[in-house]
C-alpha atoms as a PDB file:
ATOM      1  CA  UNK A   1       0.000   0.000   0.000  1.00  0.00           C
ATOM      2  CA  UNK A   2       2.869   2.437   0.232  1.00  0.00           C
ATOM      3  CA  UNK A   3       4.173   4.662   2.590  1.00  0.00           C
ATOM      4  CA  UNK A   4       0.726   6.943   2.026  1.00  0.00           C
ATOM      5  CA  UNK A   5      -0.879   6.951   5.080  1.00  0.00           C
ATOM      6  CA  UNK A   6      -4.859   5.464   5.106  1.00  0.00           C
ATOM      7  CA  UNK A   7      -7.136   7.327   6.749  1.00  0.00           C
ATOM      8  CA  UNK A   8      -9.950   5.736   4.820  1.00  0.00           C
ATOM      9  CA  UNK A   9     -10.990   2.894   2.181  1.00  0.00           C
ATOM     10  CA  UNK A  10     -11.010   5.554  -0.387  1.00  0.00           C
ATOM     11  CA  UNK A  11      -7.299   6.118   0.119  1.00  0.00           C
ATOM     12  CA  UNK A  12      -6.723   2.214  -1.116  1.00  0.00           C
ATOM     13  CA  UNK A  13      -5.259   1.806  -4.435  1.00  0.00           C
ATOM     14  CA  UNK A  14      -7.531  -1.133  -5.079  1.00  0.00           C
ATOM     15  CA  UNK A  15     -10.786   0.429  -4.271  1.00  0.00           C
ATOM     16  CA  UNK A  16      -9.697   3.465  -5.955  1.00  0.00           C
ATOM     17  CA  UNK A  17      -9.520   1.224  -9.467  1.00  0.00           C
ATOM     18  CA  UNK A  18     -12.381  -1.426  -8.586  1.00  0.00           C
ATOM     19  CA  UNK A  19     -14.673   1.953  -8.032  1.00  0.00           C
ATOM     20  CA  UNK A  20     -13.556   3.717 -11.106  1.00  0.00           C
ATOM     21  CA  UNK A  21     -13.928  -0.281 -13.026  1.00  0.00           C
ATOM     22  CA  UNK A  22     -17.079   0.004 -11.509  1.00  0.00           C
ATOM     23  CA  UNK A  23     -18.304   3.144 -13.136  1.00  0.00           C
ATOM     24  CA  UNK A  24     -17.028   2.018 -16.246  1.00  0.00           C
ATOM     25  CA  UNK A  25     -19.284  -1.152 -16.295  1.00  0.00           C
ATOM     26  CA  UNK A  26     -22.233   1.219 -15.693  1.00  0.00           C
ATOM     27  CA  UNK A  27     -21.863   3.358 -18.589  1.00  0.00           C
ATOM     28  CA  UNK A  28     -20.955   0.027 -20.879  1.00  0.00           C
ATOM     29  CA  UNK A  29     -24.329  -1.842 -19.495  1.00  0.00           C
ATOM     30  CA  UNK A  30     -26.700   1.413 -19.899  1.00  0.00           C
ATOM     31  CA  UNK A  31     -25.985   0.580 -23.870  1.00  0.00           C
ATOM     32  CA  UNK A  32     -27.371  -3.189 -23.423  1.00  0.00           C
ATOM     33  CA  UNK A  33     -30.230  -4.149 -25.589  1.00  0.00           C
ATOM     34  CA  UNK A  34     -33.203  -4.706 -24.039  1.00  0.00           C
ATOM     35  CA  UNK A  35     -33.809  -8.501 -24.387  1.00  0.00           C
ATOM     36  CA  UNK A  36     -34.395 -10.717 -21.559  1.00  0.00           C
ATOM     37  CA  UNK A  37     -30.820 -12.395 -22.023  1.00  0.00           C
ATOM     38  CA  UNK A  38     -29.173  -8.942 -21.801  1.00  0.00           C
ATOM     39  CA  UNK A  39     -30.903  -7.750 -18.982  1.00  0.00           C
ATOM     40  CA  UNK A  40     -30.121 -10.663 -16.932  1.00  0.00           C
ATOM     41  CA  UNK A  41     -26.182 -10.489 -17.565  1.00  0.00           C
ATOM     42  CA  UNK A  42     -26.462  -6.906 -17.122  1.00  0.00           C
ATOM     43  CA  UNK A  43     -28.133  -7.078 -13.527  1.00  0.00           C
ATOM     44  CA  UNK A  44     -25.152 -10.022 -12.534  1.00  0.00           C
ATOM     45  CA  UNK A  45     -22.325  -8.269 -14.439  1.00  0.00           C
ATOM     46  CA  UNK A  46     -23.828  -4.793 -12.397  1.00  0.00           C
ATOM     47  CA  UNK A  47     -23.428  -6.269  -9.176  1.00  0.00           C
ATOM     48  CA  UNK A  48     -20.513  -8.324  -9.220  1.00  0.00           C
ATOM     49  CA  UNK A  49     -18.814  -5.385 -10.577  1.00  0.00           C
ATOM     50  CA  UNK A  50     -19.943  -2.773  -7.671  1.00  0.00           C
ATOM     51  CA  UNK A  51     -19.667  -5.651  -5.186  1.00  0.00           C
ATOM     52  CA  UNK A  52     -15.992  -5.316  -5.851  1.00  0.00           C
ATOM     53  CA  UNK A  53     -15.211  -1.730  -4.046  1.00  0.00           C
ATOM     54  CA  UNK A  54     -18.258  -2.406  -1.621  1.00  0.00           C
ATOM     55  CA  UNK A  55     -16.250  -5.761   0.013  1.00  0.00           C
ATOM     56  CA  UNK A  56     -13.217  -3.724  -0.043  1.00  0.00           C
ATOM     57  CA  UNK A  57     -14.784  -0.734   2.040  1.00  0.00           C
ATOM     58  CA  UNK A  58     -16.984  -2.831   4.227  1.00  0.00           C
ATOM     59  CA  UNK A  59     -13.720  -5.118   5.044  1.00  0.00           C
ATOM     60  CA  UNK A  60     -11.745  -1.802   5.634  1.00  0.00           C
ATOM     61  CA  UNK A  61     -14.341  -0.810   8.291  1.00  0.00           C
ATOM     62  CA  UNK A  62     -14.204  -3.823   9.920  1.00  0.00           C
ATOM     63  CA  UNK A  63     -10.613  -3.486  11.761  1.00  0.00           C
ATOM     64  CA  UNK A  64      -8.599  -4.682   9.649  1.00  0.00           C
ATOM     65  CA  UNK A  65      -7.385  -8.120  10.394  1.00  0.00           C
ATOM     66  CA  UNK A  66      -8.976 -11.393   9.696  1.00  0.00           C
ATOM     67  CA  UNK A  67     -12.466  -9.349   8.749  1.00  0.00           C
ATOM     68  CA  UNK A  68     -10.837  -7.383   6.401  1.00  0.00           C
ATOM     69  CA  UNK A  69      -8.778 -10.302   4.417  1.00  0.00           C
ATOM     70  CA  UNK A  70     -11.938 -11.936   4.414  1.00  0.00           C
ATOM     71  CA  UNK A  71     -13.589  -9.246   2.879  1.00  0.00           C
ATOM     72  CA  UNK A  72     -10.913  -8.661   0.087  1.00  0.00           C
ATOM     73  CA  UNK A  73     -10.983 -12.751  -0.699  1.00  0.00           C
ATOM     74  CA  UNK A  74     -14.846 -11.810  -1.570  1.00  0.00           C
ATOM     75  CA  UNK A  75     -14.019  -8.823  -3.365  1.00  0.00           C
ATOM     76  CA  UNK A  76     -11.259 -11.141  -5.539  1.00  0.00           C
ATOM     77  CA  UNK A  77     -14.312 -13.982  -6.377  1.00  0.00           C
ATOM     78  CA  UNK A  78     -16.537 -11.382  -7.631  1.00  0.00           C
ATOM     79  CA  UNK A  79     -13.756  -9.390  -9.906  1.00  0.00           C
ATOM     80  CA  UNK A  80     -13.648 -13.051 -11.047  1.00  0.00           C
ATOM     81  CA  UNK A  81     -17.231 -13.590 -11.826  1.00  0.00           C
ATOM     82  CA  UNK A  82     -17.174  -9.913 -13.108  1.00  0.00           C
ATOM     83  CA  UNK A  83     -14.549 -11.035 -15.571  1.00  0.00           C
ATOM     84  CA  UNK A  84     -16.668 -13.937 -16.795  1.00  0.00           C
ATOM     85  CA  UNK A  85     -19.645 -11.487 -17.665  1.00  0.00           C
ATOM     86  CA  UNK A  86     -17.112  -9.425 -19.037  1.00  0.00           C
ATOM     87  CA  UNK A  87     -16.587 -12.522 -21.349  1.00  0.00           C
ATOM     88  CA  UNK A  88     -19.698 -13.714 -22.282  1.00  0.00           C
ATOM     89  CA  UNK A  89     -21.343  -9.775 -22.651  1.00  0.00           C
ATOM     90  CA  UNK A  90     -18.320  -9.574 -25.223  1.00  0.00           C
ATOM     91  CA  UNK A  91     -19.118 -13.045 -26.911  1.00  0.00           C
ATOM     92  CA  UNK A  92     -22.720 -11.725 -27.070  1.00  0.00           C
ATOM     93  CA  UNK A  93     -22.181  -9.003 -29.178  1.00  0.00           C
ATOM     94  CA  UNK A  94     -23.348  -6.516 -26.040  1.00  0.00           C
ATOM     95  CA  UNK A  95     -19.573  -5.448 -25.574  1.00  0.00           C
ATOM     96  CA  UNK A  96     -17.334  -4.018 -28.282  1.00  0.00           C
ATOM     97  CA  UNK A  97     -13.694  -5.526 -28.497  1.00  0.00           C
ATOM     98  CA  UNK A  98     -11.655  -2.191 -27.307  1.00  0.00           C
ATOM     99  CA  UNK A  99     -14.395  -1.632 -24.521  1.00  0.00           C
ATOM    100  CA  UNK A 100     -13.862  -5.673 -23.211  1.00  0.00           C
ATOM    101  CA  UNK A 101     -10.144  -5.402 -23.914  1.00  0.00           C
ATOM    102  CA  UNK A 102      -9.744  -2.134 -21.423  1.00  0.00           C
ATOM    103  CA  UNK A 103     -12.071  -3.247 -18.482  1.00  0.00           C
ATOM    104  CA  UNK A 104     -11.635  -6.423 -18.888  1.00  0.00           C
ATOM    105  CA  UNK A 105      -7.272  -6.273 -17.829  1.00  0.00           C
ATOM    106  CA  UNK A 106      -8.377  -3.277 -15.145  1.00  0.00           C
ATOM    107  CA  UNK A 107      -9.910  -6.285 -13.618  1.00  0.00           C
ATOM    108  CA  UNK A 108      -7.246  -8.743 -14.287  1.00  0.00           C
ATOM    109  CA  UNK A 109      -5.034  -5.917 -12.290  1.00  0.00           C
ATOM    110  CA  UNK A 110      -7.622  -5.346  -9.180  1.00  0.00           C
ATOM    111  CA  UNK A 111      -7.698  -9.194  -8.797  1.00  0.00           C
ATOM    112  CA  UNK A 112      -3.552  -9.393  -8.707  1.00  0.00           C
ATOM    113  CA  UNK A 113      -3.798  -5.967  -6.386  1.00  0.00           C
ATOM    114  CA  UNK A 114      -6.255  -8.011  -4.093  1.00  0.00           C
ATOM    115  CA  UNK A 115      -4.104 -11.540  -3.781  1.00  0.00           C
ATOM    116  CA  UNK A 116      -1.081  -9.731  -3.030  1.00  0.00           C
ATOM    117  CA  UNK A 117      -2.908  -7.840  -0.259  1.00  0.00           C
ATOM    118  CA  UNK A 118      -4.609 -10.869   1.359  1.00  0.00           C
ATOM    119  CA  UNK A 119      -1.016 -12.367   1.253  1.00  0.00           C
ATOM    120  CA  UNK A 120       0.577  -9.640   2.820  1.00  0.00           C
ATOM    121  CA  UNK A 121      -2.551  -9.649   5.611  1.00  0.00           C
ATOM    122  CA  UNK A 122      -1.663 -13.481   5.885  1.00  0.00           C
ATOM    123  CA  UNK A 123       1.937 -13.635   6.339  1.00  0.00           C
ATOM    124  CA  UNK A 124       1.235 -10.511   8.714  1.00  0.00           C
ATOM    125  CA  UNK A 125      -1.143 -12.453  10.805  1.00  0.00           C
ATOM    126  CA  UNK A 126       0.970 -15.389  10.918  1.00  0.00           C
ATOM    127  CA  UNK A 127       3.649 -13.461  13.359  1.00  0.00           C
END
């Protein structure tokens, strides 16, 4: 995390990105069609992709510790499940290639961010 100190969630690296993925995947999904199919990736690609940031600053609150590695191994699952909607909303035709391409390795880098944190939280705890 640096030598920055954190006051808050919002001074995390990680939740900085995941939020800003976050609001990226909002503006792509407002330009879903309107089919059934669509609409139900859209609502599961939605909120795995705000989940992301919301584990991070619920875990944050929570002291730190076990709660908060916890927290982050939940935010890491569901920038992987993000990832897969990613996939198949680009496979669909509901994603363009550039627009997949960009979020798609912001996620790839949130989910590296977040194991390197719960392994630094691990080997911390282990002491």
């Amino acid at each position: 995390m640096g030598s920055k100190n954190i006051g808050s969630y919002r001074d995390l690296i990680v939740w900085q990105k995941a939020h800003a993925l976050a609001k990226s995947v909002i503006a792509v999904c407002a330009k879903y069609p309107r089919n059934d199919e669509a609409i139900i990736i859209r609502k599961q690609l939605l909120r795995s992709s705000t989940s992301i940031a919301a584990n991070i600053a619920e875990g944050y609150g929570g002291n730190k510790g076990k709660v908060f590695q916890n927290s982050l191994t939940i935010a890491r699952r569901e920038a992987t499940e993000t990832d897969y909607w990613l996939l198949l909303s680009f496979e669909l035709g509901f994603i363009k290639q550039e627009e997949h391409a960009n979020i798609e390795s912001g996620y790839h880098e949130v989910r590296a961010m977040l194991s390197s944190l719960i392994k630094k939280l691990d080997s911390s705890s282990d002491c």
